[in-house]
N, C-alpha and C. Protein backbone atom coordinates (compact mmCIF):
# COMPACT_ATOMS: atom_id res chain seq x y z
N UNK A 1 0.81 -1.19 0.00
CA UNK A 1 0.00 0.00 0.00
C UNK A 1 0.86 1.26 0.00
N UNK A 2 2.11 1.27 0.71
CA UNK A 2 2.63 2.50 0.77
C UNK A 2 3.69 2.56 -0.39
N UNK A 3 3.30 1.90 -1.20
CA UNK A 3 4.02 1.97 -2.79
C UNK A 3 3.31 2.79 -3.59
N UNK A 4 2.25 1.87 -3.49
CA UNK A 4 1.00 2.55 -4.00
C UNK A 4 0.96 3.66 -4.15
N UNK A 5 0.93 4.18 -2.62
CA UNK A 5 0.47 5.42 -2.54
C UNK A 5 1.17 6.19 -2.75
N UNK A 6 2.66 6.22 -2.64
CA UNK A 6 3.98 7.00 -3.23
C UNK A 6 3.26 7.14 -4.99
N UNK A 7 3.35 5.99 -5.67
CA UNK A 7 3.48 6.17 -6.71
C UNK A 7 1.76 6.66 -7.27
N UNK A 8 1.19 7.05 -6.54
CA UNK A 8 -0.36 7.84 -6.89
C UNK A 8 0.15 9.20 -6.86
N UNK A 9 1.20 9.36 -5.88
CA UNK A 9 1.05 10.66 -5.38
C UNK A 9 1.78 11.21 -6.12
N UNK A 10 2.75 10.66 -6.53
CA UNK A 10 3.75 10.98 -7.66
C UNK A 10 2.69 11.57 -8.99
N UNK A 11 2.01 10.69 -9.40
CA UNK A 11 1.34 10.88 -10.59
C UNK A 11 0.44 11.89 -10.79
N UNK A 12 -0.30 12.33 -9.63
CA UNK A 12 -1.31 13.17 -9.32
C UNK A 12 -0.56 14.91 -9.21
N UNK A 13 0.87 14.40 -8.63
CA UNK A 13 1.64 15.96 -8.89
C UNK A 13 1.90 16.31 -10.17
N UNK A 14 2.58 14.91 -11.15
CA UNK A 14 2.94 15.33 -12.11
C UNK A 14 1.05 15.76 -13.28
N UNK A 15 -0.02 15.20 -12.92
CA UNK A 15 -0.55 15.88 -13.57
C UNK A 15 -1.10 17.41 -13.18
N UNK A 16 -0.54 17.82 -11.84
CA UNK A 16 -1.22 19.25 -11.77
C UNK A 16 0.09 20.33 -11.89
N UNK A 17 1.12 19.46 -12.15
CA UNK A 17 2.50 20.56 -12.51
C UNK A 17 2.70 20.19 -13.70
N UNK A 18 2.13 19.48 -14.69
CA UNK A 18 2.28 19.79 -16.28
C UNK A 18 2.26 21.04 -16.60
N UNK A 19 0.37 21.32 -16.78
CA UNK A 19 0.50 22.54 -17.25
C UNK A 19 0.83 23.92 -16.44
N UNK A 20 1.27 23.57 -15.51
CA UNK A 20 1.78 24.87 -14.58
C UNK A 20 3.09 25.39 -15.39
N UNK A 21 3.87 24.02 -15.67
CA UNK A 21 5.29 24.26 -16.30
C UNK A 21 5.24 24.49 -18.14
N UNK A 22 3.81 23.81 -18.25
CA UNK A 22 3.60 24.14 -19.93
C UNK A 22 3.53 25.49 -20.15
N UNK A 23 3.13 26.04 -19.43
CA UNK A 23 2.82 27.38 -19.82
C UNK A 23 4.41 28.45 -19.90
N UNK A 24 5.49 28.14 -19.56
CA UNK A 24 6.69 28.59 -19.88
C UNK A 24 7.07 28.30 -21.07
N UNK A 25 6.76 27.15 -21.74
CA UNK A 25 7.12 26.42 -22.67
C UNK A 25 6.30 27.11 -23.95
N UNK A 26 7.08 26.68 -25.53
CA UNK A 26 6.59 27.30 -26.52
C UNK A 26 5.38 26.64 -27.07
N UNK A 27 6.01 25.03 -26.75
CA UNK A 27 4.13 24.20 -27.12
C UNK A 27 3.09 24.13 -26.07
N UNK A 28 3.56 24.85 -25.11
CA UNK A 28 2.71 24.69 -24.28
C UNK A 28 1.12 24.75 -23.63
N UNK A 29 0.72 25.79 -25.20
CA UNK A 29 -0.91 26.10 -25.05
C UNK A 29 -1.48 24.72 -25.64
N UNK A 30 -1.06 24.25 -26.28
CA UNK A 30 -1.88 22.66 -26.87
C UNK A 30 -2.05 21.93 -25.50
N UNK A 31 -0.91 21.75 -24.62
CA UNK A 31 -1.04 20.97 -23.55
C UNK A 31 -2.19 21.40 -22.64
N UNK A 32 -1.94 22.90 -22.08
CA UNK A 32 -2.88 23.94 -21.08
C UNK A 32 -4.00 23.57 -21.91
N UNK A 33 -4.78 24.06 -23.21
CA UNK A 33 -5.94 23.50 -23.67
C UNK A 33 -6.27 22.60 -23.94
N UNK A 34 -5.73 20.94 -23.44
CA UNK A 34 -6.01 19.63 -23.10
C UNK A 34 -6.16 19.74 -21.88
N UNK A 35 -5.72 20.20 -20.78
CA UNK A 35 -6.71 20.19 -19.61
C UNK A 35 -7.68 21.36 -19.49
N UNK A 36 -7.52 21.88 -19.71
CA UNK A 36 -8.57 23.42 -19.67
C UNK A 36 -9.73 23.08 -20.32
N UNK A 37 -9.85 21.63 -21.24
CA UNK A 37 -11.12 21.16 -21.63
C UNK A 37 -12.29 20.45 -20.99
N UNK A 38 -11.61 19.99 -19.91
CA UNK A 38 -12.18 19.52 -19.19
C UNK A 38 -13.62 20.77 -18.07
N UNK A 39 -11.92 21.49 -17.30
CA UNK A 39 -12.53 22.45 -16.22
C UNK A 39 -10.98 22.80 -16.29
N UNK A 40 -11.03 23.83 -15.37
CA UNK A 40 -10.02 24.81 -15.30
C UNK A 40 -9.53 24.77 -14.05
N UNK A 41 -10.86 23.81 -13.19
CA UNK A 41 -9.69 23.60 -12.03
C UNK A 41 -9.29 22.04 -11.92
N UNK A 42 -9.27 21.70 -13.04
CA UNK A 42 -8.55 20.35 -12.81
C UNK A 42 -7.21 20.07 -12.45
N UNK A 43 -6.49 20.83 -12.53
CA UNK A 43 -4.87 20.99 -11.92
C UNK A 43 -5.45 20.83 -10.31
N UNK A 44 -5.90 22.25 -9.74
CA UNK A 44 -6.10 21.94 -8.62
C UNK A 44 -7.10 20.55 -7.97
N UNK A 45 -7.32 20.14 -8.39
CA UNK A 45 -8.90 18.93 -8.19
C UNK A 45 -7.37 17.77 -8.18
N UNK A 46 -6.75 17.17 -8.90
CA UNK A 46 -5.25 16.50 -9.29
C UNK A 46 -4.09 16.79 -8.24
N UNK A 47 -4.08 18.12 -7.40
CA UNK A 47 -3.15 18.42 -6.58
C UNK A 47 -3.71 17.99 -5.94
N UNK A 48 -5.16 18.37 -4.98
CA UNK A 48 -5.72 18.02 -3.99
C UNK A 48 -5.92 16.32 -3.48
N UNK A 49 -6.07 15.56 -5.01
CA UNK A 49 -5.86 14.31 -4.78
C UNK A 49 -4.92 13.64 -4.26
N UNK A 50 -3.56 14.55 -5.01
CA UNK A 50 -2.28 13.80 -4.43
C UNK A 50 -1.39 13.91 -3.51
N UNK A 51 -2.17 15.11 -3.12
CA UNK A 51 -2.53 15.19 -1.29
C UNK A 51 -2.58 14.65 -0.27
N UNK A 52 -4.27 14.01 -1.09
CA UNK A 52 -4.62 13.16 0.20
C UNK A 52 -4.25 12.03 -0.28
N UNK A 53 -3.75 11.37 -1.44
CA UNK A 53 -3.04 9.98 -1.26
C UNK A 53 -1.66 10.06 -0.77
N UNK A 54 -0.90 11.63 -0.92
CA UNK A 54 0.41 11.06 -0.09
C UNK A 54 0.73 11.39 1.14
N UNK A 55 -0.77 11.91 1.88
CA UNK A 55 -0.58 11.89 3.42
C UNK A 55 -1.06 10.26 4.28
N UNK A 56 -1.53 9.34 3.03
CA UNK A 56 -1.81 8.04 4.01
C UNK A 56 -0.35 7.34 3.29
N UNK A 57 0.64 7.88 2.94
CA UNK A 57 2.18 7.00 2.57
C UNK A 57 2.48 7.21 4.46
N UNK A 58 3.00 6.25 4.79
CA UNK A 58 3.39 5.66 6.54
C UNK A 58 4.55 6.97 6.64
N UNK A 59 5.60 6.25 6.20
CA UNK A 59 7.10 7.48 6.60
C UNK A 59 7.97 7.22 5.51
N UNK A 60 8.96 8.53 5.67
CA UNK A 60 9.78 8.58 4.88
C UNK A 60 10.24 9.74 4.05
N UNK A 61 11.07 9.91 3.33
CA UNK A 61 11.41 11.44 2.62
C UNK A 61 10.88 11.39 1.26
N UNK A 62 9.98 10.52 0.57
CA UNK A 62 8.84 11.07 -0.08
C UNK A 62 8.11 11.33 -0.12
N UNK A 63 7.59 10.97 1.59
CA UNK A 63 6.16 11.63 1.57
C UNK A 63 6.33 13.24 2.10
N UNK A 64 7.51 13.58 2.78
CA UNK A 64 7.52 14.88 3.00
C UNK A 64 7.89 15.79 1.79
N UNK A 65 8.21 15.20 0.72
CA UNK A 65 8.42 15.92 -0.28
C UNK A 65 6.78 15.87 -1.50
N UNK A 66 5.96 15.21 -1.36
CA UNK A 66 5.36 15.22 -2.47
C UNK A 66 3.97 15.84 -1.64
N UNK A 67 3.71 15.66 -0.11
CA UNK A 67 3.03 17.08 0.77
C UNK A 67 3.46 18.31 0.38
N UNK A 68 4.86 18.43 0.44
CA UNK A 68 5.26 19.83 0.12
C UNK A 68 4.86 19.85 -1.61
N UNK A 69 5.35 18.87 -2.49
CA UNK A 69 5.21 19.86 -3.72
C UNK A 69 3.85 19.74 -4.16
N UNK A 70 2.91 19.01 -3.50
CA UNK A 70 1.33 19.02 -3.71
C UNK A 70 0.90 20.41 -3.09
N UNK A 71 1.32 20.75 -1.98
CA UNK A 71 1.18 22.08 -1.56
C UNK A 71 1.18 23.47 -2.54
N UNK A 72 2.52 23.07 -2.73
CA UNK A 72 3.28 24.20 -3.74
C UNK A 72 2.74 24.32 -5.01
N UNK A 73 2.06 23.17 -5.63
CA UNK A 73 1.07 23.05 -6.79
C UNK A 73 -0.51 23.64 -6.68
N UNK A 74 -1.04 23.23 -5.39
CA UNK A 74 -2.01 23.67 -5.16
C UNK A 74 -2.16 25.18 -4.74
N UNK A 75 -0.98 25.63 -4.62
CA UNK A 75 -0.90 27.35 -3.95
C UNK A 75 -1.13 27.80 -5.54
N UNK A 76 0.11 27.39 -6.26
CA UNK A 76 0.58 28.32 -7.78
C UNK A 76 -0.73 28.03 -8.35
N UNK A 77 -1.30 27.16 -8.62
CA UNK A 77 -2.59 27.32 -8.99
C UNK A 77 -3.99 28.40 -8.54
N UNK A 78 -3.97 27.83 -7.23
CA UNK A 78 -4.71 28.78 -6.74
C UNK A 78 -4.75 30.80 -7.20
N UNK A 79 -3.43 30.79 -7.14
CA UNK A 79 -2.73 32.47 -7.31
C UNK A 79 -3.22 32.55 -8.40
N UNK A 80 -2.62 31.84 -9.63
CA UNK A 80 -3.00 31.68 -11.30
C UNK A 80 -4.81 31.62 -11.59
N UNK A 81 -5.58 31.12 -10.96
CA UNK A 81 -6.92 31.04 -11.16
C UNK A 81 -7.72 32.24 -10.17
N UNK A 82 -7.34 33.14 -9.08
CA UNK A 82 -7.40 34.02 -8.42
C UNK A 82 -7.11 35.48 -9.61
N UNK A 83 -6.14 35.35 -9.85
CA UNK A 83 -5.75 36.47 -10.67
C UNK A 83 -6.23 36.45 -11.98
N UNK A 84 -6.85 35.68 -12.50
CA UNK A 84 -7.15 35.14 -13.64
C UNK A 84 -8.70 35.72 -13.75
N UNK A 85 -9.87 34.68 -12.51
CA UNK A 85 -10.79 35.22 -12.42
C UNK A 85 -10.77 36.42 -11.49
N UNK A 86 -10.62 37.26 -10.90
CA UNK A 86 -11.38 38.23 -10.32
C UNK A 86 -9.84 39.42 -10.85
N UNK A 87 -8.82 39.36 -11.34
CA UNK A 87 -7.33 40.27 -11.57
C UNK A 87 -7.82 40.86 -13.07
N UNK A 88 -8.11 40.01 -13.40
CA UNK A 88 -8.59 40.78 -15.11
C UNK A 88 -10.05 40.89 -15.80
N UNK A 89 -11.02 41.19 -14.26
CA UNK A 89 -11.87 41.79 -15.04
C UNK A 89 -11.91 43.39 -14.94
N UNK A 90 -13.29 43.72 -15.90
CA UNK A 90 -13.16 45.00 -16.10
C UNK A 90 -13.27 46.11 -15.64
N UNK A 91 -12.64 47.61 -15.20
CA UNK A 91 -13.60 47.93 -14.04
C UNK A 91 -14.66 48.88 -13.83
């Protein structure tokens, strides 16, 4: 189980820091508008998951690292969809 759950948690970061990092990148709007088709907070909905699967990993220095970068995913998102909806409307 605590493989498992390492390797959920792993997966669940890397899908909510794709397009965080696509968006630096030059192909990166094809990627951002493959999830943005869905919903727009699916990054965050993907962080939040891999969250809570890598706070039931037992011990060890991946689970304190993939809390922290599920954190750190779920903040930059948050900021990015904050500023997004209520930063650029009109006044």
């Amino acid at each position: 189980m605590q493989k498992r759950a390492t390797i959920l948690g792993s997966l669940f970061f890397l899908l909510s820091v794709i397009p965080l990092i696509a968006f630096m990148t030059s192909w990166g709007s094809a990627m951002v508008e493959l999830f943005n088709r869905v919903t727009l907070f699916t990054p965050i909905a993907c962080g939040i998951v891999g969250l809570v699967v890598s706070l039931f990993k037992v011990k060890g220095w991946p689970k304190g690292w993939l809390i922290a970068g599920n954190l750190l995913s779920i903040c930059g998102w948050a900021l990015l969809l904050f500023v997004a909806i209520f930063g650029f409307q009109a006044p």
